[in-house]
N, C-alpha and C. Protein backbone atom coordinates (compact mmCIF):
# COMPACT_ATOMS: atom_id res chain seq x y z
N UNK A 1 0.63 -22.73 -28.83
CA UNK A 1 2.07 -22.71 -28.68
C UNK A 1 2.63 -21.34 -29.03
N UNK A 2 1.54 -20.69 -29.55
CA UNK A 2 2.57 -19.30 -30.31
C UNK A 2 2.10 -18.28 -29.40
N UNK A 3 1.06 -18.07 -28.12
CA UNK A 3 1.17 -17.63 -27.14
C UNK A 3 2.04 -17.78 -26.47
N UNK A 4 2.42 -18.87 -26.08
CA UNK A 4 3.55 -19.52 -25.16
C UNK A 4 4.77 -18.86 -25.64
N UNK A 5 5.08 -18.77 -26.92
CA UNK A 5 6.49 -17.95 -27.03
C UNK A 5 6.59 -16.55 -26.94
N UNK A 6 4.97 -15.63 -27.40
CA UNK A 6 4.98 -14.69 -27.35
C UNK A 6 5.08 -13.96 -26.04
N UNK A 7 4.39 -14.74 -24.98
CA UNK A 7 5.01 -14.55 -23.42
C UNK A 7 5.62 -14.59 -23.27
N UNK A 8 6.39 -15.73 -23.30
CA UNK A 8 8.02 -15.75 -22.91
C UNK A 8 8.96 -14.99 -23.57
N UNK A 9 8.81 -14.39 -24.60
CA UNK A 9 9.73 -13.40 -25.82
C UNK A 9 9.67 -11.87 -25.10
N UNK A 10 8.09 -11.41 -24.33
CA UNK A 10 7.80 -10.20 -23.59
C UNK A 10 8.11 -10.60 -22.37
N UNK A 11 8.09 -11.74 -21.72
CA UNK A 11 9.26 -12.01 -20.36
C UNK A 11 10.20 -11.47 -20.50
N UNK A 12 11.14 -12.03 -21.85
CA UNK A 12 12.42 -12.18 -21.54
C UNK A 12 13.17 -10.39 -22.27
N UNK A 13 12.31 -10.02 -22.68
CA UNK A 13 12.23 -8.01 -23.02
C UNK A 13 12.43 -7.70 -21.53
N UNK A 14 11.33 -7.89 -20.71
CA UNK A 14 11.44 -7.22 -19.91
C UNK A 14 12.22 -7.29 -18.74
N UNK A 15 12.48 -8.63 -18.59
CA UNK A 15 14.05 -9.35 -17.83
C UNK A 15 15.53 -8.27 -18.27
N UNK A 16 15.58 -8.65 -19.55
CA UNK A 16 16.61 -7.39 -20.24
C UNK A 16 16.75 -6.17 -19.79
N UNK A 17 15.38 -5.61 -19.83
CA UNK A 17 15.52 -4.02 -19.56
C UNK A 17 15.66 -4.31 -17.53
N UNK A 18 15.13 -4.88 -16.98
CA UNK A 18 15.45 -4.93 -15.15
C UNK A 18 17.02 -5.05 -15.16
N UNK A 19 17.43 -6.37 -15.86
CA UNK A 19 18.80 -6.53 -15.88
C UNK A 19 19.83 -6.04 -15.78
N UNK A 20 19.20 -5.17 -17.15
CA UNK A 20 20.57 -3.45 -17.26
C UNK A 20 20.44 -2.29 -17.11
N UNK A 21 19.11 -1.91 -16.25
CA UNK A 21 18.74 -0.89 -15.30
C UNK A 21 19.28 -1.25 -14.14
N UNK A 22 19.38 -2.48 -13.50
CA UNK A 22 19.77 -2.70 -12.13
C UNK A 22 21.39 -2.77 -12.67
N UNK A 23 22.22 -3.42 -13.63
CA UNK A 23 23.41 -3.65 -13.52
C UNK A 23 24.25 -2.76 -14.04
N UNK A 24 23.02 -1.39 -14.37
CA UNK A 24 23.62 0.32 -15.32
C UNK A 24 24.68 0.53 -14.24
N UNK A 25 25.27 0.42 -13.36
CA UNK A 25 25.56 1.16 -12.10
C UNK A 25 24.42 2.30 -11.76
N UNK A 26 23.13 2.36 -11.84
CA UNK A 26 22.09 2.73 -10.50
C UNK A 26 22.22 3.39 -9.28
N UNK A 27 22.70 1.45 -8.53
CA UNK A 27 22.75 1.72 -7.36
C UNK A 27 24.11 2.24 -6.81
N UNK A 28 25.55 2.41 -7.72
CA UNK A 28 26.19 3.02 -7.26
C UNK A 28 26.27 4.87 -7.59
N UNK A 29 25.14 4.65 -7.90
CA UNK A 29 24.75 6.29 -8.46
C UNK A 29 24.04 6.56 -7.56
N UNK A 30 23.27 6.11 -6.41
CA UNK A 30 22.59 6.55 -5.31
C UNK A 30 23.47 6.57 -4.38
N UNK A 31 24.63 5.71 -4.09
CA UNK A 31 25.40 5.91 -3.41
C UNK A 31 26.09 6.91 -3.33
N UNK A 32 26.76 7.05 -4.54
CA UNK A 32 27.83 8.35 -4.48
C UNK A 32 26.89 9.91 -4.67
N UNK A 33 25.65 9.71 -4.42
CA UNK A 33 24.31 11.11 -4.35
C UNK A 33 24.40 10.55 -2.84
N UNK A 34 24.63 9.96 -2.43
CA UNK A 34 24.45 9.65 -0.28
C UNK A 34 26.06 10.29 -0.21
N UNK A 35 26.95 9.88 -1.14
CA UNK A 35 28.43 10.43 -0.13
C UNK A 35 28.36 12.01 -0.61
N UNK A 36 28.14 12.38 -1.53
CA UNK A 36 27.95 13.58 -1.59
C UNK A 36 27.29 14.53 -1.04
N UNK A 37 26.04 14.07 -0.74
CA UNK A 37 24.86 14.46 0.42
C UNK A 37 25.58 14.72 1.91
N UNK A 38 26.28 13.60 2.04
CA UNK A 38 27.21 13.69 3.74
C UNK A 38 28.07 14.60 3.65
N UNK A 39 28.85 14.70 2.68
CA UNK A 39 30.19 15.62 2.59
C UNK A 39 29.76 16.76 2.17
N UNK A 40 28.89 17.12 1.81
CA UNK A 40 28.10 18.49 1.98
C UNK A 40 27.65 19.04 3.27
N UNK A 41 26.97 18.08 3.59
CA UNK A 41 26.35 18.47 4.90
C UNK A 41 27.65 18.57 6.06
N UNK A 42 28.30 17.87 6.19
CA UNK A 42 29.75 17.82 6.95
C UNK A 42 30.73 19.55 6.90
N UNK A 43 30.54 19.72 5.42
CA UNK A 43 30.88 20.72 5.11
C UNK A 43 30.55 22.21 6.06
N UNK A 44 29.15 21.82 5.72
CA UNK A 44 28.03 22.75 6.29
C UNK A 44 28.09 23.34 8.03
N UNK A 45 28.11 21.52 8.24
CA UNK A 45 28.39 21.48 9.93
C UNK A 45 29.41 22.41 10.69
N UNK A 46 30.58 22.38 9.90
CA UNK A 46 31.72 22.74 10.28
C UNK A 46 31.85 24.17 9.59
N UNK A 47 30.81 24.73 8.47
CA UNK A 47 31.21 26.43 8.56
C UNK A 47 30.64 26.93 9.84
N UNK A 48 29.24 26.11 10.15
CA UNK A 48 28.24 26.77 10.95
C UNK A 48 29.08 26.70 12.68
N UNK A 49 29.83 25.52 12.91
CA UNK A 49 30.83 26.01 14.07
C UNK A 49 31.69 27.06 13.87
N UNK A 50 32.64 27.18 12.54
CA UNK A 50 32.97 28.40 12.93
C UNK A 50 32.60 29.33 12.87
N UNK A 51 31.08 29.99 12.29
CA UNK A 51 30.55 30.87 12.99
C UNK A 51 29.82 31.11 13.76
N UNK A 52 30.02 30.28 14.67
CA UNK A 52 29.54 30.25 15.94
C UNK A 52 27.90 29.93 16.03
N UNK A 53 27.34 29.36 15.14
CA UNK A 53 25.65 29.75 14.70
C UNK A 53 25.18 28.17 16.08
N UNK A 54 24.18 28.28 16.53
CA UNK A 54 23.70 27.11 17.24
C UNK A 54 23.68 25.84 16.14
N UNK A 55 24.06 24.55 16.97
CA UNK A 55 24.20 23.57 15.91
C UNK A 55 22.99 22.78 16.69
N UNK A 56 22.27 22.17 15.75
CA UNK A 56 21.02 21.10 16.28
C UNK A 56 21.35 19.69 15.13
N UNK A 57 21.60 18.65 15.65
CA UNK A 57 22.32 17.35 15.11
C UNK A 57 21.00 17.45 13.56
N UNK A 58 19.62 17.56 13.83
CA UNK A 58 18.54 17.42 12.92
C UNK A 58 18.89 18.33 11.97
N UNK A 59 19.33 19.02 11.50
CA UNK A 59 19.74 19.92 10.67
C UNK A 59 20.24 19.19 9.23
N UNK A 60 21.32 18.48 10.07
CA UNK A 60 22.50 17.81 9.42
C UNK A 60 22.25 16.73 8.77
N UNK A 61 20.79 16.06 9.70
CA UNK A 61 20.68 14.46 8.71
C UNK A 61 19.77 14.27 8.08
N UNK A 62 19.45 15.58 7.87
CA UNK A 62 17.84 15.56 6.59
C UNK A 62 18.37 15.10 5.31
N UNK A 63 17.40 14.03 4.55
CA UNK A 63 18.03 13.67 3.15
C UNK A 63 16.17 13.55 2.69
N UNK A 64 16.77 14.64 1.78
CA UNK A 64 15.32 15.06 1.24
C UNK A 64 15.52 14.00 -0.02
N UNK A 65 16.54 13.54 -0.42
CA UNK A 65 16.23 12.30 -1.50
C UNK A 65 14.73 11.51 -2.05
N UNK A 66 14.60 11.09 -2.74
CA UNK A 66 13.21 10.55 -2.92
C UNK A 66 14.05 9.20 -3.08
N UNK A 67 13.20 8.39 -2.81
CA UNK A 67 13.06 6.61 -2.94
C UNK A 67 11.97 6.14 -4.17
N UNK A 68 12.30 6.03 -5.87
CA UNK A 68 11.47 6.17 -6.54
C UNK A 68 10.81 4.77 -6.62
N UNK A 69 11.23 3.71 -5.76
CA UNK A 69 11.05 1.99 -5.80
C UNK A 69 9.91 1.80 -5.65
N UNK A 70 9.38 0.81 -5.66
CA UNK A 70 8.04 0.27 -5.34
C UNK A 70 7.82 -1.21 -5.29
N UNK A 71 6.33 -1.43 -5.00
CA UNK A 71 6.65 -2.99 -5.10
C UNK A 71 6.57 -3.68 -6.15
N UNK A 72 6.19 -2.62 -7.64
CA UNK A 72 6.86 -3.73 -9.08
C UNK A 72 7.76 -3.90 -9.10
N UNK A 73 8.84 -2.10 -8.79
CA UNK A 73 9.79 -2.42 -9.41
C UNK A 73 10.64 -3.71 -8.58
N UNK A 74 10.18 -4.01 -7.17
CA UNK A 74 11.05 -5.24 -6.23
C UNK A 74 10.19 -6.47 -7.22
N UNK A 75 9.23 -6.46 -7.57
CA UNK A 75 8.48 -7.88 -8.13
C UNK A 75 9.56 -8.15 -9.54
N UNK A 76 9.56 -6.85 -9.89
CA UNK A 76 10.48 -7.06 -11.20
C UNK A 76 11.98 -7.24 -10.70
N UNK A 77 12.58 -6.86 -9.93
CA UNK A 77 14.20 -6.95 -9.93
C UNK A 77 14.16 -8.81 -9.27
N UNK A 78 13.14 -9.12 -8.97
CA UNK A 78 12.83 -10.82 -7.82
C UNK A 78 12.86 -11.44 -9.15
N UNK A 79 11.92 -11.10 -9.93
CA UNK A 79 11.50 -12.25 -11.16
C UNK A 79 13.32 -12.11 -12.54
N UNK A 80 13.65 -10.55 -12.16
CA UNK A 80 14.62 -10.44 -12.86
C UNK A 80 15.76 -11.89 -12.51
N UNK A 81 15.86 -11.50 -11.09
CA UNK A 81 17.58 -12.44 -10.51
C UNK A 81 16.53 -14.00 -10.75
N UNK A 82 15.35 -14.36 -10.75
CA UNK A 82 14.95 -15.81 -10.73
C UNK A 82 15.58 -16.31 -11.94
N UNK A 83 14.91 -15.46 -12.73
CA UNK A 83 15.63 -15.72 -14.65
C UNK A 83 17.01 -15.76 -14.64
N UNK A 84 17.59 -14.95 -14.16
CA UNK A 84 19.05 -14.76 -14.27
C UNK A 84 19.67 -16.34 -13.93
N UNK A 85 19.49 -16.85 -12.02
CA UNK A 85 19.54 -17.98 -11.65
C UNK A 85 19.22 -18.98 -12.10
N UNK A 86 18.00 -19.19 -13.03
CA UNK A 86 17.73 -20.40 -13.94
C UNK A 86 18.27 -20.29 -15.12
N UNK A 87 18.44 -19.26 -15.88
CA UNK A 87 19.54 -19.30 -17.22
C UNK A 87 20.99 -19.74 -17.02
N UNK A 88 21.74 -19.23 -15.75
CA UNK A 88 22.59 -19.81 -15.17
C UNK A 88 22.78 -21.28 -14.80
N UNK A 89 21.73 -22.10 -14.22
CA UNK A 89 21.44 -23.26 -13.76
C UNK A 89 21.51 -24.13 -14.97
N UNK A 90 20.91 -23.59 -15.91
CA UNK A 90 20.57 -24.22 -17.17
C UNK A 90 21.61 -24.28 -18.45
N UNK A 91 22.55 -23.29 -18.17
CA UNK A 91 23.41 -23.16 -19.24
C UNK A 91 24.99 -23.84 -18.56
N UNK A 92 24.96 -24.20 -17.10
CA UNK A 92 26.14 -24.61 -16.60
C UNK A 92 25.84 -25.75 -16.42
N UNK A 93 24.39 -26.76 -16.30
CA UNK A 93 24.11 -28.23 -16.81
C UNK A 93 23.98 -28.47 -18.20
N UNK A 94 23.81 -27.33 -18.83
CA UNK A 94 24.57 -28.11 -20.35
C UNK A 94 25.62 -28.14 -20.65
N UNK A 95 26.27 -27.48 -20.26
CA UNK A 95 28.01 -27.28 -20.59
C UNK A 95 28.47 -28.63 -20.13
N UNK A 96 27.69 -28.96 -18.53
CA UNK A 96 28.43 -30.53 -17.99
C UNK A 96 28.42 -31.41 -18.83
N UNK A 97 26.86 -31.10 -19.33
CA UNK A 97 27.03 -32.35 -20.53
C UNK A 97 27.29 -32.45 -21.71
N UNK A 98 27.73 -31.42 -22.33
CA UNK A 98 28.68 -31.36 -23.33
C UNK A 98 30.19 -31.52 -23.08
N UNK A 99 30.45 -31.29 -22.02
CA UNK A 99 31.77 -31.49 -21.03
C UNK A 99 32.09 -33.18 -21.15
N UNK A 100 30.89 -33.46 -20.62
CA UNK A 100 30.56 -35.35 -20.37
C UNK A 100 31.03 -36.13 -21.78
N UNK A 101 29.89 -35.25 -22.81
CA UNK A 101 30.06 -36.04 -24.19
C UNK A 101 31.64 -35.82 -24.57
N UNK A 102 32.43 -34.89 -24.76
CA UNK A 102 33.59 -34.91 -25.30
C UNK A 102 34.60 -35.47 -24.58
N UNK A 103 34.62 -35.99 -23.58
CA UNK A 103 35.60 -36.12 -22.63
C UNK A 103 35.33 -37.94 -22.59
């Protein structure tokens, strides 16, 4: 039995840390590195018309960005939202029935 908690105690560590790596704002930090990336490059587009330089569309939509994901970190953000959904599931059927008993 004291395996059983010690797993589930390093589950639920590592649920934590997916949790508030994914819910740090992250992914709106890759986003606003993509709008910045465009509005640079936009920038770019439009000195290079006015000086007249040849424009080639490939220039413009290179995003040398790296993608640092993989398939833990998707195994981990899957097992993250499962936990999330069953702590949820589990804590809004007890409430019913504490809801039930007082009422």
């Amino acid at each position: 039995m004291k395996v059983f908690y010690i797993i589930l105690s390093i589950l639920f560590i590592i649920f934590l840390i997916i949790f508030i790596s994914t819910n740090s704002g992250y992914y709106e930090y890759k986003n606003n590195q993509k709008t910045i990336f465009t509005e640079e490059k936009i920038k770019e587009f439009e000195k290079d018309i006015k000086e007249g330089k040849n424009i080639k569309i490939n220039n413009y939509l290179k995003d040398n960005s790296k993608n640092y994901s993989n398939r833990l970190t998707d195994i981990g953000d899957g097992i993250s939202d499962l936990i999330n959904d069953s702590v949820n599931f589990i804590l809004k059927g007890g409430f019913k029935i504490i809801e039930k008993m007082i009422n």
